[in-house]
N, C-alpha and C. Protein backbone atom coordinates (compact mmCIF):
# COMPACT_ATOMS: atom_id res chain seq x y z
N UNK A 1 60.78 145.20 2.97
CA UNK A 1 60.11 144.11 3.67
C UNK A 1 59.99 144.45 5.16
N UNK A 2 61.16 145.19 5.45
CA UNK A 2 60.75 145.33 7.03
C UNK A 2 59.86 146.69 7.26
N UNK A 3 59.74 147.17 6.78
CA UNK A 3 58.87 148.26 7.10
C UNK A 3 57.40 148.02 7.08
N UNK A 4 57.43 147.12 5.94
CA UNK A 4 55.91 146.55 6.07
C UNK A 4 55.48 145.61 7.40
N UNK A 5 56.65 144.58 7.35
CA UNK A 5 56.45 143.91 8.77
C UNK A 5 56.27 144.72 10.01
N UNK A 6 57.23 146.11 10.17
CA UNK A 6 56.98 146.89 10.96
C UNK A 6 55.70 147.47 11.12
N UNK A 7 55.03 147.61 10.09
CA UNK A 7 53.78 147.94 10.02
C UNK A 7 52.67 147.40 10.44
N UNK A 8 53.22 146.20 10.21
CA UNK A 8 51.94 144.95 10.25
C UNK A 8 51.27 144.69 9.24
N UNK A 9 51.86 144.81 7.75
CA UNK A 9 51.23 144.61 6.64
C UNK A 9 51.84 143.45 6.10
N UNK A 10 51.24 142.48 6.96
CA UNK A 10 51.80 140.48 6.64
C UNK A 10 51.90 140.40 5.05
N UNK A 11 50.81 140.60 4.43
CA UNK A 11 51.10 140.27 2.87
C UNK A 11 51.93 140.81 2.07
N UNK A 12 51.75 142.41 2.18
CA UNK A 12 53.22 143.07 1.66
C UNK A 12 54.21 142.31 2.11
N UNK A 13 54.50 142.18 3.50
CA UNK A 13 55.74 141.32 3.97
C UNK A 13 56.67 140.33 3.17
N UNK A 14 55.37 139.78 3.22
CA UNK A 14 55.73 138.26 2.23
C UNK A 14 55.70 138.47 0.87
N UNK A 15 55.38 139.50 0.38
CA UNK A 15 55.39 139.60 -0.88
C UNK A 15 56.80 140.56 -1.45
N UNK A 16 57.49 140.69 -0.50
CA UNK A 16 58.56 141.63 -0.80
C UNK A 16 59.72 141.02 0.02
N UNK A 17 59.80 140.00 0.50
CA UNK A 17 60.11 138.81 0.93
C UNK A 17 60.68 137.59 -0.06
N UNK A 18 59.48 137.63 -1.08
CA UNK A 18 59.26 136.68 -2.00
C UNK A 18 60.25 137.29 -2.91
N UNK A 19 60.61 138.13 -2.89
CA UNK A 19 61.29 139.12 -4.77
C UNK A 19 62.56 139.39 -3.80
N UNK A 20 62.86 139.60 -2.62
CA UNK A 20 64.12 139.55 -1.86
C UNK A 20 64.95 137.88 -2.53
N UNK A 21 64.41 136.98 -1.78
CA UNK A 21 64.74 135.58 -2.29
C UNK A 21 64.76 135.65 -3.78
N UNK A 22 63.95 136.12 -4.69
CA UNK A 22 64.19 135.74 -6.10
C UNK A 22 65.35 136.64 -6.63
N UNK A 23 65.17 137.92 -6.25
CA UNK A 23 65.79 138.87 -7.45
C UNK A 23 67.70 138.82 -6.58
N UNK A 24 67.57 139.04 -5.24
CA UNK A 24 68.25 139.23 -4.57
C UNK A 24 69.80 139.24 -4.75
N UNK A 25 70.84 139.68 -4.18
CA UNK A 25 72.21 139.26 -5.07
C UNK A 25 72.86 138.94 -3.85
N UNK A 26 73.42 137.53 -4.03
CA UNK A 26 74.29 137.36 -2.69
C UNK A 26 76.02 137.69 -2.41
N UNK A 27 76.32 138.64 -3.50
CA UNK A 27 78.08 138.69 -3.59
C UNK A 27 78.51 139.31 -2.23
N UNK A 28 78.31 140.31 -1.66
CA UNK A 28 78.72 140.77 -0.33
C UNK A 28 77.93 140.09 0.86
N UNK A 29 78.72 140.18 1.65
CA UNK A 29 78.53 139.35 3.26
C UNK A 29 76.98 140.42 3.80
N UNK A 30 76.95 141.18 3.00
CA UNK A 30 75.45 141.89 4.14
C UNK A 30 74.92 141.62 2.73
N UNK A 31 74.66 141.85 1.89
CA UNK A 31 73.70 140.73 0.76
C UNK A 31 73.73 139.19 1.29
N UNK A 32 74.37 138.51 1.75
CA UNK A 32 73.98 137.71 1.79
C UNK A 32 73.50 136.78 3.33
N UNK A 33 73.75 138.32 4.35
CA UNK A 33 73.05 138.19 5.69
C UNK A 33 71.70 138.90 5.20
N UNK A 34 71.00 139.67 4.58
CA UNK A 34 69.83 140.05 4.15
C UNK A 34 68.95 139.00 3.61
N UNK A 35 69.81 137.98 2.77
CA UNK A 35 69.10 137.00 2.28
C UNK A 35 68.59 135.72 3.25
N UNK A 36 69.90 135.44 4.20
CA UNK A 36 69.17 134.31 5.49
C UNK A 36 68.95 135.12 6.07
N UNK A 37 68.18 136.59 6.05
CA UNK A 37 67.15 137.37 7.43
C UNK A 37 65.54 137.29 6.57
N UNK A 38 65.30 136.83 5.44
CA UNK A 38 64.61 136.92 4.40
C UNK A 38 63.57 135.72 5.84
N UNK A 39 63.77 134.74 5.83
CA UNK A 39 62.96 133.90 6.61
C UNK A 39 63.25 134.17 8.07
N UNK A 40 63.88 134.84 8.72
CA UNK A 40 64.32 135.26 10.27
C UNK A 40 63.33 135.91 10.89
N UNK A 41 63.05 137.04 10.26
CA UNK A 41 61.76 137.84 10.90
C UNK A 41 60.66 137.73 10.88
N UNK A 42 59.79 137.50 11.49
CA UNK A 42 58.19 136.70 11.44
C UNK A 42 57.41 137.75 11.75
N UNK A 43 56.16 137.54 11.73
CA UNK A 43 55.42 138.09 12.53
C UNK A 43 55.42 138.08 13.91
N UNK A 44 55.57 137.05 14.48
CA UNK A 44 55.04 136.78 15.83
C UNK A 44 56.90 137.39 16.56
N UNK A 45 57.57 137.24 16.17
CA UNK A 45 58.83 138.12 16.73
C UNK A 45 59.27 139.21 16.10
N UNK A 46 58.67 140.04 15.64
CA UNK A 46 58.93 141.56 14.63
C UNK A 46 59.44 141.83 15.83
N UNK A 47 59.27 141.96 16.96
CA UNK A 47 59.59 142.93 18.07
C UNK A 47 61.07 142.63 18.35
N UNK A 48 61.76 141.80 17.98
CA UNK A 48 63.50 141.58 17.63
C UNK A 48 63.93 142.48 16.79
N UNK A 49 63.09 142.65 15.61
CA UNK A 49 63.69 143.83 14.68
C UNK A 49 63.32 145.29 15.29
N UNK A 50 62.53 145.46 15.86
CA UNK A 50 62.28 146.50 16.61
C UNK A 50 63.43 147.27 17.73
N UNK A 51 63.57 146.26 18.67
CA UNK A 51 64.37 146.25 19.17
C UNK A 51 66.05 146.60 18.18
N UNK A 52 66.40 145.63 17.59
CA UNK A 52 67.49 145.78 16.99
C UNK A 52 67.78 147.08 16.03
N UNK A 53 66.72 147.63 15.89
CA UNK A 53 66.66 148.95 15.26
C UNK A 53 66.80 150.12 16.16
N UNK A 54 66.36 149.84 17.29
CA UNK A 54 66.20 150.68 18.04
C UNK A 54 67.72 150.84 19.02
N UNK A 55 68.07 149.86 19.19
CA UNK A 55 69.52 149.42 19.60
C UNK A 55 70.51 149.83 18.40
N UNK A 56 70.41 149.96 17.22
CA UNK A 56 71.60 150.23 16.18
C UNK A 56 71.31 151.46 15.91
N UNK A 57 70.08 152.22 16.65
CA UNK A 57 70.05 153.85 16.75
C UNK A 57 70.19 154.64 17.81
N UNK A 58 70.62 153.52 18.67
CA UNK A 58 71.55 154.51 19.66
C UNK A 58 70.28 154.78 21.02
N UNK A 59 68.97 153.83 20.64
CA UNK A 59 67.91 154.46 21.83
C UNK A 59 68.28 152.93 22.72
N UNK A 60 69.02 153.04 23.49
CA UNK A 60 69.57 151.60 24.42
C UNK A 60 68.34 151.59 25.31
N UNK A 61 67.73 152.28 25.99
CA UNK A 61 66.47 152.51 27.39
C UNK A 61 65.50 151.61 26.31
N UNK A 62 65.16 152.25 25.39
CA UNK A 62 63.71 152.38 24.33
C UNK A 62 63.94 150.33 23.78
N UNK A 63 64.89 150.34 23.83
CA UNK A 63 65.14 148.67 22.94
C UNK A 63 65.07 147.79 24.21
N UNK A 64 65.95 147.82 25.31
CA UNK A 64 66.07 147.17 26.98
C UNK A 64 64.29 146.91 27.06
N UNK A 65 63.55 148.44 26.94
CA UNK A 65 62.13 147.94 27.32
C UNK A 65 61.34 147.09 26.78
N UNK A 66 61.68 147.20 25.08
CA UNK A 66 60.71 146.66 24.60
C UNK A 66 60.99 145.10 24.68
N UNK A 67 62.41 144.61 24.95
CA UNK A 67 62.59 143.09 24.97
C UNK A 67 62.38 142.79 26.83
N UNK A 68 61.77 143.65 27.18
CA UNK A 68 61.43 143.39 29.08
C UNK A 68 59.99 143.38 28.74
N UNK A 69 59.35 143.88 27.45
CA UNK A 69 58.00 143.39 27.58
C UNK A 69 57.32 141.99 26.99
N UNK A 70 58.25 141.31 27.02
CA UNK A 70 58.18 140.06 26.12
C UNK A 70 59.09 139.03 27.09
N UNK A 71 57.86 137.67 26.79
CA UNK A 71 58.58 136.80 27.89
C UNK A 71 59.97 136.41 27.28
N UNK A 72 61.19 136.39 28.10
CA UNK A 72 62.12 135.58 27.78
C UNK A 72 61.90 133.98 27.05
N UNK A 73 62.51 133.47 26.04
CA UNK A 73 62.55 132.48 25.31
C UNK A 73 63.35 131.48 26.05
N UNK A 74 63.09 130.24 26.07
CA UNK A 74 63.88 129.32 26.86
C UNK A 74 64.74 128.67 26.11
N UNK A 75 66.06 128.07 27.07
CA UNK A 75 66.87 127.67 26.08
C UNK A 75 66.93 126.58 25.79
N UNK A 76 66.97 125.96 24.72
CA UNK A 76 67.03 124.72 24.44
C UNK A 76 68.35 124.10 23.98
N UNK A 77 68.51 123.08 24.12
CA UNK A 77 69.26 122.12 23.58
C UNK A 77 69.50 122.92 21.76
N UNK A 78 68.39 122.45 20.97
CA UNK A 78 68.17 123.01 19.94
C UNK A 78 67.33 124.54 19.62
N UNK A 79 67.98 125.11 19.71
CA UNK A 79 67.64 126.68 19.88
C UNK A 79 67.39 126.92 18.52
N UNK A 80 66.14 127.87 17.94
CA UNK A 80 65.58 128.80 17.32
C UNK A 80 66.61 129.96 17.07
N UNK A 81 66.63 130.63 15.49
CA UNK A 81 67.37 131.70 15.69
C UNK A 81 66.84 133.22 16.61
N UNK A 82 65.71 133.30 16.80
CA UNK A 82 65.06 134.06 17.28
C UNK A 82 65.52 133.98 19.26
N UNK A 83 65.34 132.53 19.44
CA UNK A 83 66.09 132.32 20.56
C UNK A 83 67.75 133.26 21.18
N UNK A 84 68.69 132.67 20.04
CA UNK A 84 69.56 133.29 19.96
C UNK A 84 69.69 135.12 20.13
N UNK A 85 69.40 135.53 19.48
CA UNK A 85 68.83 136.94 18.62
C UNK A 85 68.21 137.62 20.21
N UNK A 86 67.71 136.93 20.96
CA UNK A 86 66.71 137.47 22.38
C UNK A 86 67.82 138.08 23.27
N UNK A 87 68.63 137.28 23.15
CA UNK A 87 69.67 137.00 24.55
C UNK A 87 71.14 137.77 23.77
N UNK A 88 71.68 137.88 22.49
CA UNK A 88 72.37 138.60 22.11
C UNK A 88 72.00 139.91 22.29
N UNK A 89 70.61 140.13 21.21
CA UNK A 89 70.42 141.81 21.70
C UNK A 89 70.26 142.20 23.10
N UNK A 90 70.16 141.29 24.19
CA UNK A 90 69.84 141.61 25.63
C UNK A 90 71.32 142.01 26.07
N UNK A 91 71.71 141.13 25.97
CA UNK A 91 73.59 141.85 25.94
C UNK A 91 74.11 142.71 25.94
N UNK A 92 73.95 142.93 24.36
CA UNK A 92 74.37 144.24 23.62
C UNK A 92 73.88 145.27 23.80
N UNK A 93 72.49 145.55 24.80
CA UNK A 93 71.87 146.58 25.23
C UNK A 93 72.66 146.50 26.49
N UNK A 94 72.02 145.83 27.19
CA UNK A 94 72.91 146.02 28.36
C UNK A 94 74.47 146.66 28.60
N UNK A 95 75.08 145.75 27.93
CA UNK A 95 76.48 146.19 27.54
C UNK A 95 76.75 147.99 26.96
N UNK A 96 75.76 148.60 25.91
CA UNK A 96 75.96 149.53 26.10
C UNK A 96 75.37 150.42 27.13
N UNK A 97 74.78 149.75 27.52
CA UNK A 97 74.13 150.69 29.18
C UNK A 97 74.93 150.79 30.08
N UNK A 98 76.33 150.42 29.96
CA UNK A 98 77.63 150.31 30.93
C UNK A 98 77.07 149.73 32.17
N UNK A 99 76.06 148.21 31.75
CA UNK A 99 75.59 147.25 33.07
C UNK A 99 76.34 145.84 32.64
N UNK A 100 77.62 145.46 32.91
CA UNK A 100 78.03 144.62 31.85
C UNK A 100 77.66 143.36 33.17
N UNK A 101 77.28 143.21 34.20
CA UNK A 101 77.22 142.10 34.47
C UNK A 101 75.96 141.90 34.25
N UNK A 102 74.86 141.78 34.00
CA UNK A 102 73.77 142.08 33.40
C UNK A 102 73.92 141.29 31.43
N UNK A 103 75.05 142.20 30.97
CA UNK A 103 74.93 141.65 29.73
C UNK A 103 75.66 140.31 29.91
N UNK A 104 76.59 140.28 30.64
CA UNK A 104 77.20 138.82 31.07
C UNK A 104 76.15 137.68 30.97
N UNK A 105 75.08 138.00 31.94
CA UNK A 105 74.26 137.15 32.38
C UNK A 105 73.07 136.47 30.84
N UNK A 106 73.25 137.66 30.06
CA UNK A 106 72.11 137.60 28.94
C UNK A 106 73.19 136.59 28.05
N UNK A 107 74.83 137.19 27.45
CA UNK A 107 75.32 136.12 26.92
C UNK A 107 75.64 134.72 27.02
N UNK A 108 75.58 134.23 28.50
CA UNK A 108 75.82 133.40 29.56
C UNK A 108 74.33 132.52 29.28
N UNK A 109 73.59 132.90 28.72
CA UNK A 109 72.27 131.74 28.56
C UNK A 109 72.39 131.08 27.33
N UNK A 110 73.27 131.62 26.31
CA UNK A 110 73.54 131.11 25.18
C UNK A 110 75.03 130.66 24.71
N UNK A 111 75.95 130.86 25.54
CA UNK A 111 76.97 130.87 24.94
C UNK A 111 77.30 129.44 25.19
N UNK A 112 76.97 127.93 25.71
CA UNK A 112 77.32 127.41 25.76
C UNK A 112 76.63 126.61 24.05
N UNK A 113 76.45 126.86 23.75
CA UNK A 113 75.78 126.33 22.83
C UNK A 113 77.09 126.23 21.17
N UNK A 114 77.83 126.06 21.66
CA UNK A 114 78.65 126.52 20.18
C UNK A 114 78.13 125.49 19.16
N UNK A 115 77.44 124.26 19.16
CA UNK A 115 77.18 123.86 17.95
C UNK A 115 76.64 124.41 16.80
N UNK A 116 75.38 125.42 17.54
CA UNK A 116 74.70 126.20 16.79
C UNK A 116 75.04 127.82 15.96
N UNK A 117 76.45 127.54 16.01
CA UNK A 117 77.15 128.88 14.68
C UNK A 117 76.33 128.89 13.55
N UNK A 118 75.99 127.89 13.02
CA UNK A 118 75.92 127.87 12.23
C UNK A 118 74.46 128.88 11.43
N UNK A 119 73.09 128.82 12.68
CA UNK A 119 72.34 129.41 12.61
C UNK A 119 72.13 130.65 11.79
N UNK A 120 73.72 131.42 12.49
CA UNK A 120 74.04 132.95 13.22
C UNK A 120 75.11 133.51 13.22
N UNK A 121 75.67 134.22 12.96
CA UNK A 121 77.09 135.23 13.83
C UNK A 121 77.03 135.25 15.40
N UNK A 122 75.50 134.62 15.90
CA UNK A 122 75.38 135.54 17.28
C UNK A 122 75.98 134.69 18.52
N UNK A 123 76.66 133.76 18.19
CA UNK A 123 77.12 133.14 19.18
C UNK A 123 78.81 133.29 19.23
N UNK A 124 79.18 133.68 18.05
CA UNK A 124 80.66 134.15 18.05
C UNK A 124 81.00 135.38 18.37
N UNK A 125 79.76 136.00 18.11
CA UNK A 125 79.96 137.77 18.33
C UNK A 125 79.41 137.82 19.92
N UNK A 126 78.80 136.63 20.36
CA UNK A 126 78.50 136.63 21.78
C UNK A 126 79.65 136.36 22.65
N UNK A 127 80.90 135.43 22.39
CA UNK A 127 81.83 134.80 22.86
C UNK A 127 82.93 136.23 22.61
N UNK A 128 82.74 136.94 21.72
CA UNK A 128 83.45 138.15 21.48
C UNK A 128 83.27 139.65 22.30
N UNK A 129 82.10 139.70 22.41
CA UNK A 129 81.93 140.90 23.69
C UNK A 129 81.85 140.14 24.80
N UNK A 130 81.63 138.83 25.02
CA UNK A 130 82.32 138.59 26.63
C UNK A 130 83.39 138.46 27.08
N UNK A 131 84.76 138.98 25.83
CA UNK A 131 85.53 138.79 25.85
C UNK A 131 86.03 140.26 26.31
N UNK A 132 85.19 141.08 25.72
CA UNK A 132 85.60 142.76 25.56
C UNK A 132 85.61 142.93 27.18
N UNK A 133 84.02 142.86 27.48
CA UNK A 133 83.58 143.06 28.68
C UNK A 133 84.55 141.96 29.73
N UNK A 134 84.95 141.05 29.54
CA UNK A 134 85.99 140.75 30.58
C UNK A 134 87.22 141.46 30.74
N UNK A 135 88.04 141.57 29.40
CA UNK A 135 88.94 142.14 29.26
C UNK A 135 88.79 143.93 30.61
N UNK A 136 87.88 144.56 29.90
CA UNK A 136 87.53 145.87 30.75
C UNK A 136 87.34 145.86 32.01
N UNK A 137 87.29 144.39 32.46
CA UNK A 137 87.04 144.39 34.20
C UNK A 137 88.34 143.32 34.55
N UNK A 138 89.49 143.56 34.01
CA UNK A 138 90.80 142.97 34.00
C UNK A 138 90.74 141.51 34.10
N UNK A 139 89.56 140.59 33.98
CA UNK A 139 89.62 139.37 34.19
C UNK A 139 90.05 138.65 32.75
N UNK A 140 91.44 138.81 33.05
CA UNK A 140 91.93 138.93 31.51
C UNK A 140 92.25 136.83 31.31
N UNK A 141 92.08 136.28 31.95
CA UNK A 141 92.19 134.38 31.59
C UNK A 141 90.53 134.67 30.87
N UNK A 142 89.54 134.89 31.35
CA UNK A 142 88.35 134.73 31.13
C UNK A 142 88.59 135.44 29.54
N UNK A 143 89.08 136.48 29.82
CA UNK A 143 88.76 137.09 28.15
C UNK A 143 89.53 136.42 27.48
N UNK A 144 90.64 136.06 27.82
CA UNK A 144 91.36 135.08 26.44
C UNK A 144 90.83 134.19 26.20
N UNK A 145 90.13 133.50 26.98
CA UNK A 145 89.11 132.29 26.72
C UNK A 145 88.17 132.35 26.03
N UNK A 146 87.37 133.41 25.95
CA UNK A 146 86.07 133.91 25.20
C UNK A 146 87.25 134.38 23.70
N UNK A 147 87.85 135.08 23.92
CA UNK A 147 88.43 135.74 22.58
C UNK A 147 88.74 133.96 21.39
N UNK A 148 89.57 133.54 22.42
CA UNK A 148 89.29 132.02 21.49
C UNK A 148 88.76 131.01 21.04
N UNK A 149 87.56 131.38 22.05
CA UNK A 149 86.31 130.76 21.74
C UNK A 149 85.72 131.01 20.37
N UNK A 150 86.05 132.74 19.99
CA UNK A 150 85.36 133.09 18.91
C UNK A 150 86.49 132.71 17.42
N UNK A 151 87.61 132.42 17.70
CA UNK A 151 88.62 131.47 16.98
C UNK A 151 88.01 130.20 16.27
N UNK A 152 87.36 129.56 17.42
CA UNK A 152 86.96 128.12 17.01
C UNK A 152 85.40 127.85 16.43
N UNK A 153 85.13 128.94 16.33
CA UNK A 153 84.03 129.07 15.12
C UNK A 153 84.40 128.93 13.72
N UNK A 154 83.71 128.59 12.59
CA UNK A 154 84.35 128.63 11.28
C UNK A 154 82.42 128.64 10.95
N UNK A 155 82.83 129.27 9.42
CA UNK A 155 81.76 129.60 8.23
C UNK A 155 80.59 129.84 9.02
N UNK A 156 80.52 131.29 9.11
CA UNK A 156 79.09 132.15 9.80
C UNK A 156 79.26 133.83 9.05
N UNK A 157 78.29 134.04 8.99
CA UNK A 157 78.53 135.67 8.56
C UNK A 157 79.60 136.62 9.40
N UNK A 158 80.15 137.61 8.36
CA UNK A 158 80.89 138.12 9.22
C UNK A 158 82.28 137.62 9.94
N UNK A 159 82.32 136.48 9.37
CA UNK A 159 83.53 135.62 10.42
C UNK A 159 85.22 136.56 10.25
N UNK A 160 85.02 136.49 8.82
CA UNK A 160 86.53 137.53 9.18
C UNK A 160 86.56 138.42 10.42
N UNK A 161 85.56 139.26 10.17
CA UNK A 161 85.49 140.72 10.97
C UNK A 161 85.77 140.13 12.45
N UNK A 162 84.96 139.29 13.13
CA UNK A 162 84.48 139.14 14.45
C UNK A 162 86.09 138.21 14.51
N UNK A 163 87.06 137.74 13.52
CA UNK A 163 87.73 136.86 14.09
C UNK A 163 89.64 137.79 14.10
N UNK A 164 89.16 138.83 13.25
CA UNK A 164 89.90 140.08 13.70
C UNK A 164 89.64 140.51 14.65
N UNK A 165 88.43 140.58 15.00
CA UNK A 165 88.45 141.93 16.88
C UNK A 165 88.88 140.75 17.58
N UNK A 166 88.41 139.23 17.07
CA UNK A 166 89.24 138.44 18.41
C UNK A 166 90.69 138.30 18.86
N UNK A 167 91.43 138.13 17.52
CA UNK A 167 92.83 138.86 17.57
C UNK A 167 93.81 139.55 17.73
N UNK A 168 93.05 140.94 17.76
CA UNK A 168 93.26 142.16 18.32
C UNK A 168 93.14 141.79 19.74
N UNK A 169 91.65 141.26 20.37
CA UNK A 169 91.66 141.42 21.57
C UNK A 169 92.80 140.33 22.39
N UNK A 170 93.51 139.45 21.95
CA UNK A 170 94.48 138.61 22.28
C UNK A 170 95.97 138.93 22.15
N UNK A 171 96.02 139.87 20.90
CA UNK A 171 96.98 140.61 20.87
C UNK A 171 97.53 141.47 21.98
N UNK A 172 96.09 142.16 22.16
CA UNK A 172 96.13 143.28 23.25
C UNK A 172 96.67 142.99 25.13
N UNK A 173 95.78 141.50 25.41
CA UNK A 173 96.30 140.57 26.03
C UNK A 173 97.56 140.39 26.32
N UNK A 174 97.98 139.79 25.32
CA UNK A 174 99.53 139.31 25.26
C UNK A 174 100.49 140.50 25.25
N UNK A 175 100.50 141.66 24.64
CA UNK A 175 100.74 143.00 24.89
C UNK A 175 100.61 143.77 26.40
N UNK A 176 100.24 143.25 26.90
CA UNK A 176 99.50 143.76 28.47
C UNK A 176 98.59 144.93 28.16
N UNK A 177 98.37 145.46 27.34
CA UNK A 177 97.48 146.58 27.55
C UNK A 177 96.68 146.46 27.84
């Protein structure tokens, strides 16, 4: 499905889209983040998956540009997952560009929003690298704060995983390291 969307072949899209939702198997946590990405990617924002592909292959410059050629999304009260998704991957690029106040600023448009977990992972995994990235610039109250922030999330993809690195990173905390 995404390759066609990548393509720009809308009907394939949806038509391989359509047999994702039917045939699909939801027993593992990425089966069943594949299945709520089944309606996530549109046409009119493919350039999120673009980006996010391009960012999970290691081209950080090539992904930074392509979400600098697209207006920023505003935030709302009630935010869009695509909303979300703008300002996480802006982060997470940033962040690996070793510009972390920069990615600060990208998680910092969304992170007040905790009602909306539910959307996403991307607001716990947002509260979780602002935790990293504080931690690394010793502003270690701020990172315990974010690290427990991502505590007080419940039922989102991924939640074990992201609620282990938060642990670790509190551990590490309390450890002084």
């Amino acid at each position: 499905a995404w390759s066609a969307l990548l393509e720009g072949n809308i009907p394939l899209y949806h038509q391989y889209r359509t047999k994702v939702r039917e045939k699909g198997s939801t027993v593992r946590a990425t089966d069943q983040k594949a299945l709520k990405e089944t309606d996530h990617y549109r046409p009119e924002n493919r350039f999120l998956l673009k980006a996010r592909l391009r960012y999970d292959g290691g081209y950080y410059q090539k992904a930074r540009q392509l979400l600098e050629q697209h207006e920023p999304p505003e935030v709302s009260e009630t935010p869009d997952l695509s909303t979300l998704e703008y300002y996480y991957r802006k982060g997470r690029i940033h962040k690996a560009l070793n510009q972390p106040a920069k990615a600060l600023q990208a998680f910092q448009r969304i992170s007040h929003l905790s009602s909306y977990q539910r959307l996403h992972y991307y607001l716990p995994a947002t509260h979780l690298q602002t935790g990293l990235i504080r931690e690394d610039r010793s502003e270690l109250k701020l990172a315990k704060q974010a690290f427990e922030r991502v505590l007080g999330f419940s039922d989102y993809p991924y939640e074990q995983a992201l609620s282990q690195k938060a642990k670790a990173g509190l551990k590490r905390l309390a450890d002084g390291n």
